[in-house]
N, C-alpha and C. Protein backbone atom coordinates (compact mmCIF):
# COMPACT_ATOMS: atom_id res chain seq x y z
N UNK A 1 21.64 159.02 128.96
CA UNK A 1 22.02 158.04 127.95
C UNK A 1 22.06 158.70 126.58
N UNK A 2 22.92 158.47 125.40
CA UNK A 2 23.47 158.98 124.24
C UNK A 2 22.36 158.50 122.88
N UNK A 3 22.31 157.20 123.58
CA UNK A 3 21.46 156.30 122.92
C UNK A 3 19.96 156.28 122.91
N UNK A 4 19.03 155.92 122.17
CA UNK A 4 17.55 156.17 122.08
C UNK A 4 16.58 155.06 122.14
N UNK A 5 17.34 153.78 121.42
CA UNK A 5 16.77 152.14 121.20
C UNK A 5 17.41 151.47 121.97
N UNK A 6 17.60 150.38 122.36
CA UNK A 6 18.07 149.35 122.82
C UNK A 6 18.13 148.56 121.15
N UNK A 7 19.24 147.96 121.53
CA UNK A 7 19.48 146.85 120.11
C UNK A 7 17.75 146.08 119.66
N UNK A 8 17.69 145.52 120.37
CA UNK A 8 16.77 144.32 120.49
C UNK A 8 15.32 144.36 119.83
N UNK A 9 14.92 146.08 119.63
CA UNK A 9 14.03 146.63 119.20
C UNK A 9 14.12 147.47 117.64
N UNK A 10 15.21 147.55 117.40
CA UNK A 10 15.48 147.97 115.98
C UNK A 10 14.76 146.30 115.17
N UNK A 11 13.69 146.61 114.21
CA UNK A 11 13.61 145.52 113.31
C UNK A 11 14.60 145.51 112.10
N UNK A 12 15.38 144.52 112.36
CA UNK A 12 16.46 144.32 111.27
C UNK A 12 15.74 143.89 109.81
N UNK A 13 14.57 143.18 109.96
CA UNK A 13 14.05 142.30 109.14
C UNK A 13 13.04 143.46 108.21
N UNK A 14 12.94 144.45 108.01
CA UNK A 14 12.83 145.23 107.47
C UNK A 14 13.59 145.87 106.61
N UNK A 15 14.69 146.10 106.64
CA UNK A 15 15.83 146.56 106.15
C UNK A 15 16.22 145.64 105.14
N UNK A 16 16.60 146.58 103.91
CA UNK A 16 17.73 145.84 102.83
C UNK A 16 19.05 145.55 102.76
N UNK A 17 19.32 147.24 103.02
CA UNK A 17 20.91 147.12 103.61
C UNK A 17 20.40 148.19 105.04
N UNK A 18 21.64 147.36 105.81
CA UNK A 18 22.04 147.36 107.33
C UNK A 18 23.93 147.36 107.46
N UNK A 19 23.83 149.12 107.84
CA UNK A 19 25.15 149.26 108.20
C UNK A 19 25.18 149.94 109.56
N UNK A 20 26.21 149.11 110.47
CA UNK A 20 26.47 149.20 112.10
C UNK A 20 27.70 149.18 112.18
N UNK A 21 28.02 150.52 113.26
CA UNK A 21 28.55 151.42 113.37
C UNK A 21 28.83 151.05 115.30
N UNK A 22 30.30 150.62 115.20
CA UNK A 22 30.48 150.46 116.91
C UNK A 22 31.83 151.23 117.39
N UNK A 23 31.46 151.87 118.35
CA UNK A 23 32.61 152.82 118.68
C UNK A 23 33.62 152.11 119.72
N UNK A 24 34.71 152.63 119.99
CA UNK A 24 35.73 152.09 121.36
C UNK A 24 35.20 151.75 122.02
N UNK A 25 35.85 150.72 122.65
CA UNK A 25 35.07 149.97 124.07
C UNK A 25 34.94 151.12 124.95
N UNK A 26 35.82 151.83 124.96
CA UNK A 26 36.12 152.82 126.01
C UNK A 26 35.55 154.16 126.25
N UNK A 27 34.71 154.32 124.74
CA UNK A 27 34.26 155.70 124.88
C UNK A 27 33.14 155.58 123.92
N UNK A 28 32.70 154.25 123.31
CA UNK A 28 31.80 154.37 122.28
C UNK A 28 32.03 155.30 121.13
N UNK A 29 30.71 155.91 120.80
CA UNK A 29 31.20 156.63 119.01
C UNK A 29 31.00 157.84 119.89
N UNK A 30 31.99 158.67 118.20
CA UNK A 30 32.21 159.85 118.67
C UNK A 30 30.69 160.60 118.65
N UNK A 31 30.74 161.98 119.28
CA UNK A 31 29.60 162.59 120.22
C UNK A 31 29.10 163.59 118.71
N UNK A 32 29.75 163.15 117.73
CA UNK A 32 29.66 164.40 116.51
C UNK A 32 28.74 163.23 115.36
N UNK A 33 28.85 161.89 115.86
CA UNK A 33 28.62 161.23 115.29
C UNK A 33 26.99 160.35 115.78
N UNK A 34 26.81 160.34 116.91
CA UNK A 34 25.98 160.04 117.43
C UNK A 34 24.81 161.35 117.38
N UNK A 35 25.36 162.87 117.18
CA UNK A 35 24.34 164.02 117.04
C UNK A 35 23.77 163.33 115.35
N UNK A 36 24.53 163.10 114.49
CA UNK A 36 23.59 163.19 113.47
C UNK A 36 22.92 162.32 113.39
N UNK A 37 23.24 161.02 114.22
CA UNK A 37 21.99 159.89 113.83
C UNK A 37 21.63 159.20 114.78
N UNK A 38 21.39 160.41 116.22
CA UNK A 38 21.02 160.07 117.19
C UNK A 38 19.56 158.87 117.35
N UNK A 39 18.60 159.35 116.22
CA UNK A 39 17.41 158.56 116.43
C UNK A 39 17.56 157.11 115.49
N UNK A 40 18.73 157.15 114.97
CA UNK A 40 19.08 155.64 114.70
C UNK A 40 20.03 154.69 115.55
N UNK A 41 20.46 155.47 116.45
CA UNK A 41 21.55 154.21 117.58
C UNK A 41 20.79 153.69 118.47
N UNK A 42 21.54 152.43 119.02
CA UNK A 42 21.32 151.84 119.76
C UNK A 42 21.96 151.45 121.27
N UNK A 43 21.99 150.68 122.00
CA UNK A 43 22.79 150.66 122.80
C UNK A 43 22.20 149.25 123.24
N UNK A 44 23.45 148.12 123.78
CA UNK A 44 23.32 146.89 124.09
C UNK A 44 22.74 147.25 125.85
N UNK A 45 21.95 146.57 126.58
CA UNK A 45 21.60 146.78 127.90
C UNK A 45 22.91 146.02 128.61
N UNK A 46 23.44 146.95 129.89
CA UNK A 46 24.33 146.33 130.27
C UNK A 46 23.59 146.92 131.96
N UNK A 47 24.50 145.73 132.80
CA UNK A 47 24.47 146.53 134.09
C UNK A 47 25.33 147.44 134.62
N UNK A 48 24.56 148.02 135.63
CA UNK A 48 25.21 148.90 136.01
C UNK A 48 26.63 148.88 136.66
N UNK A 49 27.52 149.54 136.53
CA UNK A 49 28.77 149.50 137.19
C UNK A 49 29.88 148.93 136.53
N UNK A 50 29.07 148.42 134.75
CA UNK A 50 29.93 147.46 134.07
C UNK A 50 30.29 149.03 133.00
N UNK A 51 31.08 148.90 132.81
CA UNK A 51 32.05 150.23 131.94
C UNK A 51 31.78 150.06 130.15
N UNK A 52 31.92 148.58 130.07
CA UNK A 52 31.82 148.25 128.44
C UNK A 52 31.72 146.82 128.05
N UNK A 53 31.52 146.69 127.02
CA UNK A 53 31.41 145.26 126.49
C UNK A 53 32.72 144.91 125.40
N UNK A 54 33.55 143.71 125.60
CA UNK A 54 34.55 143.49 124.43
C UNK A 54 33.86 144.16 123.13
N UNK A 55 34.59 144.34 122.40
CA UNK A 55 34.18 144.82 121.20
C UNK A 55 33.47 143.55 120.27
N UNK A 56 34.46 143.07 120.04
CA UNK A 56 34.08 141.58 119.35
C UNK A 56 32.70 140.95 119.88
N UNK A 57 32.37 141.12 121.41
CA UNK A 57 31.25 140.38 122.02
C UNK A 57 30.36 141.22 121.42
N UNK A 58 30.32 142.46 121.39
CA UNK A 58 28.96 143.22 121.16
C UNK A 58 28.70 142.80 119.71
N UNK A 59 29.55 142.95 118.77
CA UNK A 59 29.21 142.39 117.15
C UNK A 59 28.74 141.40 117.22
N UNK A 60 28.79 140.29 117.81
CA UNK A 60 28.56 139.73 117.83
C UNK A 60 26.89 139.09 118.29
N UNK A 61 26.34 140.01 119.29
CA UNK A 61 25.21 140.51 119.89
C UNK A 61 24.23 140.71 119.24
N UNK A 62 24.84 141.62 118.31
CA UNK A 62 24.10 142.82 117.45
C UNK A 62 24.31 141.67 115.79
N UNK A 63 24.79 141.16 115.57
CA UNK A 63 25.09 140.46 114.05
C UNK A 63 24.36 139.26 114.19
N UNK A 64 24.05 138.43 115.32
CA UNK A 64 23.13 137.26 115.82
C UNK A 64 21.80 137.56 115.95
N UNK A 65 21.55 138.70 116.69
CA UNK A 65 20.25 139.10 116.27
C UNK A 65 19.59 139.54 115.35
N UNK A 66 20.32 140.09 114.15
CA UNK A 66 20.04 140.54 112.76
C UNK A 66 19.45 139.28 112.08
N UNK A 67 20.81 138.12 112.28
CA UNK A 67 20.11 137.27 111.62
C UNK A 67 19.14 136.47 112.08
N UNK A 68 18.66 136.20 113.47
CA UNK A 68 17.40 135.78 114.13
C UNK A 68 16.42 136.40 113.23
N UNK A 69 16.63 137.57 113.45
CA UNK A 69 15.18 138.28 112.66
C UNK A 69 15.42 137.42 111.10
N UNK A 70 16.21 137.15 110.61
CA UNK A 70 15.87 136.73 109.33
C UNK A 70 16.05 135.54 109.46
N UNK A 71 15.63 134.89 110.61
CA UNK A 71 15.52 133.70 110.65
C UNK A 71 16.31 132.60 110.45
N UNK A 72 17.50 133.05 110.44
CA UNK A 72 19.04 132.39 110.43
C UNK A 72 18.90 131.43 108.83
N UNK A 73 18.56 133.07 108.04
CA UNK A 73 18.24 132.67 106.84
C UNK A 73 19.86 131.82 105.71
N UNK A 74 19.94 130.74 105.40
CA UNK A 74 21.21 130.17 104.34
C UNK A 74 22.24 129.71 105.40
N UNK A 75 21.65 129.64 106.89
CA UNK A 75 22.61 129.31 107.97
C UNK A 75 22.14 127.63 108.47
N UNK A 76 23.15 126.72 108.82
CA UNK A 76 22.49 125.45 108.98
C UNK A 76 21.78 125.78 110.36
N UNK A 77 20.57 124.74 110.73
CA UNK A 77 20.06 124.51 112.23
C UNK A 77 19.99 123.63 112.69
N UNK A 78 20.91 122.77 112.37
CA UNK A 78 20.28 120.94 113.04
C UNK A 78 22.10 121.04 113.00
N UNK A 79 22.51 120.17 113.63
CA UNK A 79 23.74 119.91 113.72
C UNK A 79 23.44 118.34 114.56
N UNK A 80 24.71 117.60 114.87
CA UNK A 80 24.76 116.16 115.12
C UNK A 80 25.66 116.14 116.49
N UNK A 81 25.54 115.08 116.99
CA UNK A 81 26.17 114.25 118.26
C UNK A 81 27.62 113.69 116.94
N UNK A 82 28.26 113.47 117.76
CA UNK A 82 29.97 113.07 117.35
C UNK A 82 29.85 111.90 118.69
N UNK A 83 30.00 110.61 118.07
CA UNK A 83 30.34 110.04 119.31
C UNK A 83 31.56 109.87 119.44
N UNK A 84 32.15 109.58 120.99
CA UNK A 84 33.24 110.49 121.83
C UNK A 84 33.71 109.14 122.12
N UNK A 85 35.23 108.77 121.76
CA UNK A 85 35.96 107.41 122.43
C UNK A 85 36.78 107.83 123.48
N UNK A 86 36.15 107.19 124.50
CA UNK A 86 36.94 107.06 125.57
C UNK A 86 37.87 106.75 125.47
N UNK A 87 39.47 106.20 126.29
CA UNK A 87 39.99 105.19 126.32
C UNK A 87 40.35 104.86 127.66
């Protein structure tokens, strides 16, 4: 494996600024790029036999859990029922 962390274990909530860095679905980041900041990447857990994750899905992964850690800070949390007319 290229990678050293799993996402899930980086504390985001520490950090001031947080810049993430996602390579091709197809090949991830380049290998020149991952040498210099090998002990800062991560890698989403996937199973085995699965090749990659949409791109969009993984940002998405990785940008939801950032803000968990900050506690889904200036984001609403209560939302409402819509009642639904049949006809």
């Amino acid at each position: 494996s290229k990678e050293t962390h799993n996402y899930a274990d980086i504390n985001f909530g520490d950090m001031d600024e947080v810049f993430v860095l996602f390579g091709k679905e197809t090949k991830g980041l380049p290998e020149d790029v991952m040498k210099q900041y090998l002990d800062k990447t991560a890698r989403i857990p996937m199973l085995d036999g699965i090749r990659c994750l949409n791109l969009s899905n993984s940002v998405a992964i990785v940008a939801y859990e950032a803000l968990r850690q900050h506690g889904f800070e200036s984001m609403s949390l209560l939302g409402e029922l819509h009642k639904l007319h049949w006809k």
